[in-house]
PDB file of N, CA and C in Angstrom:
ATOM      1  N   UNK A   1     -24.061  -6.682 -10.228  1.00  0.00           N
ATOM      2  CA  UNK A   1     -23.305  -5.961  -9.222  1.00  0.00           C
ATOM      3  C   UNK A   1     -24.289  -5.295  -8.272  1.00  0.00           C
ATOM      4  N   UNK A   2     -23.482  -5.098  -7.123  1.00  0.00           N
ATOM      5  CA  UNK A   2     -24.450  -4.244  -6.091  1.00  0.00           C
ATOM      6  C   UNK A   2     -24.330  -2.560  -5.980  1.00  0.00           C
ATOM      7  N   UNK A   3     -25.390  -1.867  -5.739  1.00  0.00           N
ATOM      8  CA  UNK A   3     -25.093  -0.647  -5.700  1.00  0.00           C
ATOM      9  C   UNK A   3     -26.004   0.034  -4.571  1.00  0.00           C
ATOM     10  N   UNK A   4     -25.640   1.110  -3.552  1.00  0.00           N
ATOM     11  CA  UNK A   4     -26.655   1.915  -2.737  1.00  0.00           C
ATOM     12  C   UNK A   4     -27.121   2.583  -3.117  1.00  0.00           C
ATOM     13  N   UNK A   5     -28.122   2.941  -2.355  1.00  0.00           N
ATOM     14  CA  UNK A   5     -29.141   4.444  -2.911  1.00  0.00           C
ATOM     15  C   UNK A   5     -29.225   4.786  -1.835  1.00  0.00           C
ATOM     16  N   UNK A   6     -28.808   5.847  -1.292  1.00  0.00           N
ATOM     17  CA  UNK A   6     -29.491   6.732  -0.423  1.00  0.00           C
ATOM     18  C   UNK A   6     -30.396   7.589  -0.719  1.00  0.00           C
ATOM     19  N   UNK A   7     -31.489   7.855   0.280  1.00  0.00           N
ATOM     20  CA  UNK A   7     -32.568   7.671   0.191  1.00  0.00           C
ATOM     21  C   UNK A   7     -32.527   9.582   1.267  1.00  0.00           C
ATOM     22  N   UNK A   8     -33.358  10.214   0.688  1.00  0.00           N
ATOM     23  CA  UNK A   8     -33.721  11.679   2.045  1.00  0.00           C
ATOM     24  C   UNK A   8     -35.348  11.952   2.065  1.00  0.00           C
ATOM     25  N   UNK A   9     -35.628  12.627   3.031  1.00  0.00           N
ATOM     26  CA  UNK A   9     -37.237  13.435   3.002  1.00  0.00           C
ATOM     27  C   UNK A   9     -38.186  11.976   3.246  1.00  0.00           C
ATOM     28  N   UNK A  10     -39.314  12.749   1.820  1.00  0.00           N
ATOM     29  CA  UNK A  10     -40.074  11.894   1.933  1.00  0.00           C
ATOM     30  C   UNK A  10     -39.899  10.218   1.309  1.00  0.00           C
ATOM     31  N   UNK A  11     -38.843  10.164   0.330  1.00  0.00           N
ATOM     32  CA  UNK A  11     -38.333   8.943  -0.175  1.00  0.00           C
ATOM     33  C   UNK A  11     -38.058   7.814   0.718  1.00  0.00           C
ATOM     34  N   UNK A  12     -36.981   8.563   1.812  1.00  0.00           N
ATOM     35  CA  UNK A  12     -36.947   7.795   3.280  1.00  0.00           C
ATOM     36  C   UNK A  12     -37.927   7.320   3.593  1.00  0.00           C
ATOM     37  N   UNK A  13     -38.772   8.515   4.239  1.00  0.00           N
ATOM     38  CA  UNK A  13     -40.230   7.684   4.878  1.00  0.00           C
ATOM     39  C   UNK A  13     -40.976   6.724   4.280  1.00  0.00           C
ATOM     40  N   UNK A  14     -41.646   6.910   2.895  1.00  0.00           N
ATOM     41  CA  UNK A  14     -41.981   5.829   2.035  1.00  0.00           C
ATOM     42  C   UNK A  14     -41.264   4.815   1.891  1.00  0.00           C
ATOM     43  N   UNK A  15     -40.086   4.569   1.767  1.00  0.00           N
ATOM     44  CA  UNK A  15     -39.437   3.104   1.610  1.00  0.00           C
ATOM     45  C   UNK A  15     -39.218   2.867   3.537  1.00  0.00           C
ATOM     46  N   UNK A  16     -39.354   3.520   4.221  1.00  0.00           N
ATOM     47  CA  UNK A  16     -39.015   2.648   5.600  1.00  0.00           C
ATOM     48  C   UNK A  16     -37.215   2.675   6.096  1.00  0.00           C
ATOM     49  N   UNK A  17     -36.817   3.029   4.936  1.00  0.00           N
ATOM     50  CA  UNK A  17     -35.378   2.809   4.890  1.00  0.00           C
ATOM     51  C   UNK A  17     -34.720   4.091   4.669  1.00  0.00           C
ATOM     52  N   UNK A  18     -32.821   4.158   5.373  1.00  0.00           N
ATOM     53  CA  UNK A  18     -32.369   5.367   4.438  1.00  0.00           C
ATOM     54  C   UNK A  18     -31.621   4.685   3.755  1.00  0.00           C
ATOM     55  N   UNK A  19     -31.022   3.910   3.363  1.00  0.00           N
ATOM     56  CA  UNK A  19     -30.366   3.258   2.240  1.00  0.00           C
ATOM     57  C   UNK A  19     -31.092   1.805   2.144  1.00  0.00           C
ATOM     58  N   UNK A  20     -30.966   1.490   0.147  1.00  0.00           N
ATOM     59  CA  UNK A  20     -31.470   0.415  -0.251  1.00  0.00           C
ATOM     60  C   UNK A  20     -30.452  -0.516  -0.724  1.00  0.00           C
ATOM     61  N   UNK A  21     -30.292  -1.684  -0.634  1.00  0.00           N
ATOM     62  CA  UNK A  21     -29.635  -1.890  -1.642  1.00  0.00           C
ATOM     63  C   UNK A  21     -30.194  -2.187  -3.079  1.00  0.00           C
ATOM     64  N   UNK A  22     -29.136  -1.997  -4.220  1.00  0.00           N
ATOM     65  CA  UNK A  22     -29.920  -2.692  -5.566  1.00  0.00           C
ATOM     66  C   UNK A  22     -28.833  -3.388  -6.235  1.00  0.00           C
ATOM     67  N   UNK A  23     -29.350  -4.477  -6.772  1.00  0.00           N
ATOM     68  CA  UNK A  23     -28.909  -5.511  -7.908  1.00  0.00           C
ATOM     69  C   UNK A  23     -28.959  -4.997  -9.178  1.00  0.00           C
ATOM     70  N   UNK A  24     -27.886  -4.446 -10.026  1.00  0.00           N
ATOM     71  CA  UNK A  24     -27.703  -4.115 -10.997  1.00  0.00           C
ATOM     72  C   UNK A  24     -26.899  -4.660 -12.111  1.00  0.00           C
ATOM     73  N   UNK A  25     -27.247  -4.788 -13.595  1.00  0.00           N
ATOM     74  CA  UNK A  25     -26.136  -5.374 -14.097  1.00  0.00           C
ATOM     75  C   UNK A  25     -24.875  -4.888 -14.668  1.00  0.00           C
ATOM     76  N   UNK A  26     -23.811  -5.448 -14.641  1.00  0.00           N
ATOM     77  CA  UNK A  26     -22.635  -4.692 -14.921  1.00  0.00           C
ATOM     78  C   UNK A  26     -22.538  -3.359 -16.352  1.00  0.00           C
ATOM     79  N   UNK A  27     -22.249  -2.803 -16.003  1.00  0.00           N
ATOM     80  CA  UNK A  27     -22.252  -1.232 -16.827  1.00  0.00           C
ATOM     81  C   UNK A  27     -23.241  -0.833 -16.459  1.00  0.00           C
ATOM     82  N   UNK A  28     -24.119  -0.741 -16.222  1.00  0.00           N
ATOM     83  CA  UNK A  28     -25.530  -0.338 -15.811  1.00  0.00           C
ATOM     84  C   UNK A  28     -25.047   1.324 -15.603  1.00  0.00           C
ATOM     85  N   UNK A  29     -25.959   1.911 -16.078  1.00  0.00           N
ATOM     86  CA  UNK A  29     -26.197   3.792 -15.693  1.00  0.00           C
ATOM     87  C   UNK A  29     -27.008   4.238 -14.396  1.00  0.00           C
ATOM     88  N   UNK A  30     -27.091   5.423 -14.035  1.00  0.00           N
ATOM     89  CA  UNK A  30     -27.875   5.952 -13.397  1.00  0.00           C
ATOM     90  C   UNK A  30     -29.155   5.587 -13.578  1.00  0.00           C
ATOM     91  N   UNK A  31     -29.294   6.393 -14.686  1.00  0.00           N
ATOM     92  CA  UNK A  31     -30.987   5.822 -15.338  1.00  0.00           C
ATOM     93  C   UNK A  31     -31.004   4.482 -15.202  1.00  0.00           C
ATOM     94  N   UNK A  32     -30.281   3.244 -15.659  1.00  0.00           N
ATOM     95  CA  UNK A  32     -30.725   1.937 -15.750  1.00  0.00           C
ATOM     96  C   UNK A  32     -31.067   1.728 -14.429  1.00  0.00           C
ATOM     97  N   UNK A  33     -30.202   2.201 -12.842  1.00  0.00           N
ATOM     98  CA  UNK A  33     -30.467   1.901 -11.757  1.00  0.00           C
ATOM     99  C   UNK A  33     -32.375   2.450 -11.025  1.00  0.00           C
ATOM    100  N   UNK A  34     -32.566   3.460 -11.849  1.00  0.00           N
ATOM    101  CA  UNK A  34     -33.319   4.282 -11.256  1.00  0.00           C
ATOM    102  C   UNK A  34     -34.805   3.344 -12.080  1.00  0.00           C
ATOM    103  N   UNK A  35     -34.084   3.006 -13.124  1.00  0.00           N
ATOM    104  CA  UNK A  35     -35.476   1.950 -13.498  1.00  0.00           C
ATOM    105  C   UNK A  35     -35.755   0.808 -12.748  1.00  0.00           C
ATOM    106  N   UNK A  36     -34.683   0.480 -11.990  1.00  0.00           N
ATOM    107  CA  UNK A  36     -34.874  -1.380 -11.258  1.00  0.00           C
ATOM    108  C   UNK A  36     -35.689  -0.333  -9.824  1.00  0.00           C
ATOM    109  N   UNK A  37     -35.145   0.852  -9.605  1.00  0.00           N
ATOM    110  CA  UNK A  37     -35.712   0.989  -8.545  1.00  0.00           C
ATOM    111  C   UNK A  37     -37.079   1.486  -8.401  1.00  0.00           C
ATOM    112  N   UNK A  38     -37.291   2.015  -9.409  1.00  0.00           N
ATOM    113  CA  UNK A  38     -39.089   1.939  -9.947  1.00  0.00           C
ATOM    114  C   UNK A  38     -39.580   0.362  -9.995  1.00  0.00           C
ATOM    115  N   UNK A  39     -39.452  -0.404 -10.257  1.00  0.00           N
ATOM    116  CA  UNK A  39     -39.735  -1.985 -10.320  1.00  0.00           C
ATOM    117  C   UNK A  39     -40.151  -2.199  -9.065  1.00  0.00           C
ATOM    118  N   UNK A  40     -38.682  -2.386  -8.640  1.00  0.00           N
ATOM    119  CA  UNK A  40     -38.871  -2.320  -7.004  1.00  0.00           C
ATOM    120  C   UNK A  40     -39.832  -1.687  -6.036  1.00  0.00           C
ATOM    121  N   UNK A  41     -39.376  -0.412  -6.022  1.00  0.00           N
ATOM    122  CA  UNK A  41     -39.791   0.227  -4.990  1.00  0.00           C
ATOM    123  C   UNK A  41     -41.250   1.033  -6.269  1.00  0.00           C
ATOM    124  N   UNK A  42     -42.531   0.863  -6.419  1.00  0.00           N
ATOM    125  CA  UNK A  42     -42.846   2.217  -7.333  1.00  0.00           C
ATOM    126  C   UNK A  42     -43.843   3.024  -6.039  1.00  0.00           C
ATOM    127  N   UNK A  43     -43.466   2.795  -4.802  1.00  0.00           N
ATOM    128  CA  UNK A  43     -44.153   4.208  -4.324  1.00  0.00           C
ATOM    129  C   UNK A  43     -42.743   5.155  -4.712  1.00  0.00           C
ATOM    130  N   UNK A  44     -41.534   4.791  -4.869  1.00  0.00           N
ATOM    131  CA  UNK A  44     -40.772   6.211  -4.746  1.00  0.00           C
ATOM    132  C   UNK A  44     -41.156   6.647  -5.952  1.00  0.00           C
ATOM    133  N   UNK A  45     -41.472   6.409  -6.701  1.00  0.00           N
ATOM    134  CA  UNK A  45     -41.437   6.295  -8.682  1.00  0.00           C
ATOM    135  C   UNK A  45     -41.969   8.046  -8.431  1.00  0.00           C
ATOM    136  N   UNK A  46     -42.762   8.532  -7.948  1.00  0.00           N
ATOM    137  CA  UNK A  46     -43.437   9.967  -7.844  1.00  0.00           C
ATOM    138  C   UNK A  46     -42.240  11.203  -8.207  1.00  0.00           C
ATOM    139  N   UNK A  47     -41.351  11.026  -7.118  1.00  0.00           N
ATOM    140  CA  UNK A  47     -40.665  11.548  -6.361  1.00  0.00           C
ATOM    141  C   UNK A  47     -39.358  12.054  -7.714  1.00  0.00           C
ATOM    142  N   UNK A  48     -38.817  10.654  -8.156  1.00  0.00           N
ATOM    143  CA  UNK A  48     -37.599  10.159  -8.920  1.00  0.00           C
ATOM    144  C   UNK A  48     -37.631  11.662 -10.091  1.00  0.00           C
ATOM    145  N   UNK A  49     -38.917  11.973 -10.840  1.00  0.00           N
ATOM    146  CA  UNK A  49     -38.548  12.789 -11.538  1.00  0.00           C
ATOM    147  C   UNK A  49     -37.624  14.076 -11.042  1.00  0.00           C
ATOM    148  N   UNK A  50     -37.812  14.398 -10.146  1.00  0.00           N
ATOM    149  CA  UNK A  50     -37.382  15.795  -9.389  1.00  0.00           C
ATOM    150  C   UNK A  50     -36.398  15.879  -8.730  1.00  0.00           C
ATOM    151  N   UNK A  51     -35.621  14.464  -8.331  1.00  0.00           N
ATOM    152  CA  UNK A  51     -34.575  14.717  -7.621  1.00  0.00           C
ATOM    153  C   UNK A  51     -32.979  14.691  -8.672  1.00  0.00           C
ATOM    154  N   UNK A  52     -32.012  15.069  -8.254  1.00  0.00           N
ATOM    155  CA  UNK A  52     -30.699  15.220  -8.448  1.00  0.00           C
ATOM    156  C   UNK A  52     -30.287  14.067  -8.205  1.00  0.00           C
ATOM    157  N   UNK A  53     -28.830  13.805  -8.537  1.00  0.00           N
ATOM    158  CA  UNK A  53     -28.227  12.500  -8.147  1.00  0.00           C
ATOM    159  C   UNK A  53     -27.173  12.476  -8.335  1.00  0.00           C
ATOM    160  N   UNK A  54     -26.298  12.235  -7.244  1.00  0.00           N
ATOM    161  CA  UNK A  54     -24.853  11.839  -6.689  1.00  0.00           C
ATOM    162  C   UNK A  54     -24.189  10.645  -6.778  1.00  0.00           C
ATOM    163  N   UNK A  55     -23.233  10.667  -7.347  1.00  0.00           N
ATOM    164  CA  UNK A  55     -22.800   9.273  -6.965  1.00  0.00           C
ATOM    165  C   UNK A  55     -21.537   9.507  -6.010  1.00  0.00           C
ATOM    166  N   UNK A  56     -21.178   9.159  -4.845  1.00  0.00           N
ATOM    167  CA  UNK A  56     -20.547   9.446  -3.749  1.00  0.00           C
ATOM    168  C   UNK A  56     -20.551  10.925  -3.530  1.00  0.00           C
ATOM    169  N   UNK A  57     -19.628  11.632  -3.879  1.00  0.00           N
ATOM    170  CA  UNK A  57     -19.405  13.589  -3.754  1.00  0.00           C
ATOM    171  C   UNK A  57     -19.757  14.224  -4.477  1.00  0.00           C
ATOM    172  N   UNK A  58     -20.158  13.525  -5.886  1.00  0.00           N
ATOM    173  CA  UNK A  58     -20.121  14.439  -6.634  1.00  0.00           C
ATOM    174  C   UNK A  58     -21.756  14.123  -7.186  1.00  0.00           C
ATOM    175  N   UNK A  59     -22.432  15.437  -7.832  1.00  0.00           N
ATOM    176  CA  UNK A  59     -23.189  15.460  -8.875  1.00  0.00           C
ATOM    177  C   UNK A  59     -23.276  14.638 -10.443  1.00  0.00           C
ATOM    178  N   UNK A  60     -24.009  13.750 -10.678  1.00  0.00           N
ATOM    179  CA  UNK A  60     -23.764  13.306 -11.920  1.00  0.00           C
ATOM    180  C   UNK A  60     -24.988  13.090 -12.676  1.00  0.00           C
ATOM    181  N   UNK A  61     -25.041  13.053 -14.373  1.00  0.00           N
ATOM    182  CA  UNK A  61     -25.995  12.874 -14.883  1.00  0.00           C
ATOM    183  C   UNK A  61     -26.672  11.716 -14.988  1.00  0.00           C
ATOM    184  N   UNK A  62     -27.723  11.515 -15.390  1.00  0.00           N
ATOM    185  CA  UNK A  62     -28.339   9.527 -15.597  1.00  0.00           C
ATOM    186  C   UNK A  62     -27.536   9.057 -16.533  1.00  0.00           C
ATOM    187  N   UNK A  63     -26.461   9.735 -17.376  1.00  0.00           N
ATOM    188  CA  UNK A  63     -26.233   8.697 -18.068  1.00  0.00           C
ATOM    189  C   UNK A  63     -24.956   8.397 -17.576  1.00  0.00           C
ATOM    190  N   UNK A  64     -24.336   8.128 -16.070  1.00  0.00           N
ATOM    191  CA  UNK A  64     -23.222   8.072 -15.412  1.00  0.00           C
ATOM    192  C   UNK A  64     -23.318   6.639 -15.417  1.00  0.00           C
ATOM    193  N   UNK A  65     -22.198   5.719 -16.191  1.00  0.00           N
ATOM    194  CA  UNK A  65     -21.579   4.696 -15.842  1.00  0.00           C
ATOM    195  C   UNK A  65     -21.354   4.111 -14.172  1.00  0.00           C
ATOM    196  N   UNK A  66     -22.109   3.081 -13.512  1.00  0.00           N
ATOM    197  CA  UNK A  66     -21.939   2.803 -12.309  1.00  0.00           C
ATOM    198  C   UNK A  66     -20.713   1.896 -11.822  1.00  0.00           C
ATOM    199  N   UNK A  67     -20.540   1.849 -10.911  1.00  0.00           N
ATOM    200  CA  UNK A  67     -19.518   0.660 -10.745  1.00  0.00           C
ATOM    201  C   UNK A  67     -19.957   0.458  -9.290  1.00  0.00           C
ATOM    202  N   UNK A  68     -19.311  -1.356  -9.353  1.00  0.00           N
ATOM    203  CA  UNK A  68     -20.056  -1.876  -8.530  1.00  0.00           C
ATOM    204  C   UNK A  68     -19.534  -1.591  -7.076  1.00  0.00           C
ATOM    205  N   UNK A  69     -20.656  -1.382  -5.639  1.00  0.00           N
ATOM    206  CA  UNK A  69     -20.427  -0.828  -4.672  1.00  0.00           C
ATOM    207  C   UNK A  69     -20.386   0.980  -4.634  1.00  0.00           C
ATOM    208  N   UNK A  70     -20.870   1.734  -5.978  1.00  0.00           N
ATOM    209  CA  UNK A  70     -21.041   2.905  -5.680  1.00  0.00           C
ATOM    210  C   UNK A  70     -22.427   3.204  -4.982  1.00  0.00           C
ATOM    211  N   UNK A  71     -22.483   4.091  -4.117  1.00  0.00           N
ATOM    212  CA  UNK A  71     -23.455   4.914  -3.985  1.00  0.00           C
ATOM    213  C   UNK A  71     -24.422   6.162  -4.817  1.00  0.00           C
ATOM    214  N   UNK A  72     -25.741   6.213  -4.792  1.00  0.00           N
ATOM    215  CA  UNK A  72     -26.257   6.863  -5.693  1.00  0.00           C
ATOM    216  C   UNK A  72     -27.016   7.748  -4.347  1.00  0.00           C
ATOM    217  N   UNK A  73     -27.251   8.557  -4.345  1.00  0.00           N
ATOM    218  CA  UNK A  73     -27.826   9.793  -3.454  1.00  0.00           C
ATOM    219  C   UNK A  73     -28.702  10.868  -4.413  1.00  0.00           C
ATOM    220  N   UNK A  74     -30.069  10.389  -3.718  1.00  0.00           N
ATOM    221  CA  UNK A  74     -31.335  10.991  -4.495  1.00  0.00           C
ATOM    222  C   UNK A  74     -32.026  12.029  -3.843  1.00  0.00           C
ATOM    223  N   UNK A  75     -31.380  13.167  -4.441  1.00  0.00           N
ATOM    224  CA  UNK A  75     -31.138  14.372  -3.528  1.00  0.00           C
ATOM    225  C   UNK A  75     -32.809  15.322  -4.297  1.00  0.00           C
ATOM    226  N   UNK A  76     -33.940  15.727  -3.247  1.00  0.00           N
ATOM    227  CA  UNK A  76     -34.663  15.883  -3.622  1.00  0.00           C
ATOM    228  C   UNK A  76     -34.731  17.596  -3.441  1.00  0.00           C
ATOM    229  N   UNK A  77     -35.944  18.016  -4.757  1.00  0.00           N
ATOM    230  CA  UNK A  77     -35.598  19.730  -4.431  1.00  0.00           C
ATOM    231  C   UNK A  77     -36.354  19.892  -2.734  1.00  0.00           C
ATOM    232  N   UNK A  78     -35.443  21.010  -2.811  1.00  0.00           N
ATOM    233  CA  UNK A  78     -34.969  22.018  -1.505  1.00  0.00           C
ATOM    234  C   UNK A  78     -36.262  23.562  -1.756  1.00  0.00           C
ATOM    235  N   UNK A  79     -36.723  23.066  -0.592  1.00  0.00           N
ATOM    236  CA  UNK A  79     -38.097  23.906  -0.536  1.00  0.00           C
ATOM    237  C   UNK A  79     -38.118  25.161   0.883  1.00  0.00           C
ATOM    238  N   UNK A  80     -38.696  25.727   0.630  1.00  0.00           N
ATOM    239  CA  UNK A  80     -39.000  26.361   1.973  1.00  0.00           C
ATOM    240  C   UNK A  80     -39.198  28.063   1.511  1.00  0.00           C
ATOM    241  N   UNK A  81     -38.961  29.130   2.701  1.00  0.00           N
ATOM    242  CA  UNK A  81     -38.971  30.280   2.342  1.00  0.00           C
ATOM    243  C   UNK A  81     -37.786  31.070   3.247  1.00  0.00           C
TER     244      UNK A  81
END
């Protein structure tokens, strides 16, 4: 199945892209997605520990059941003063 990732910050800039697509297999988790996308992509691989993750509105954990055509949003910490 297919699934998006949106992409913010520096994740964006490093992949070139704000959304990826990924090839995942059916039931596949958060975590399982976030491993193809280390494969894939491993300049983001840095980054992946620290961010949060959405699947459309809401907040969810890695071990969130995907379905195919969801979005995943790799929401990175929020810095500043």
């Amino acid at each position: 199945m297919l699934i998006q990732v949106r992409l913010f910050a520096q994740m964006r800039i490093e992949a070139e892209a704000e959304r990826l697509e990924l090839p995942v297999p059916e039931g596949s988790t958060v975590a399982d997605a976030l491993s193809v996308l280390r494969e894939r992509h491993p300049r983001l691989t840095r980054h992946l520990d620290s961010c949060m993750f959405a699947v459309g509105l809401d907040y969810v954990k890695a071990d969130r059941v995907l379905r195919s055509g969801d979005e995943i949003s790799l929401i990175p910490p929020v810095q500043g003063g």
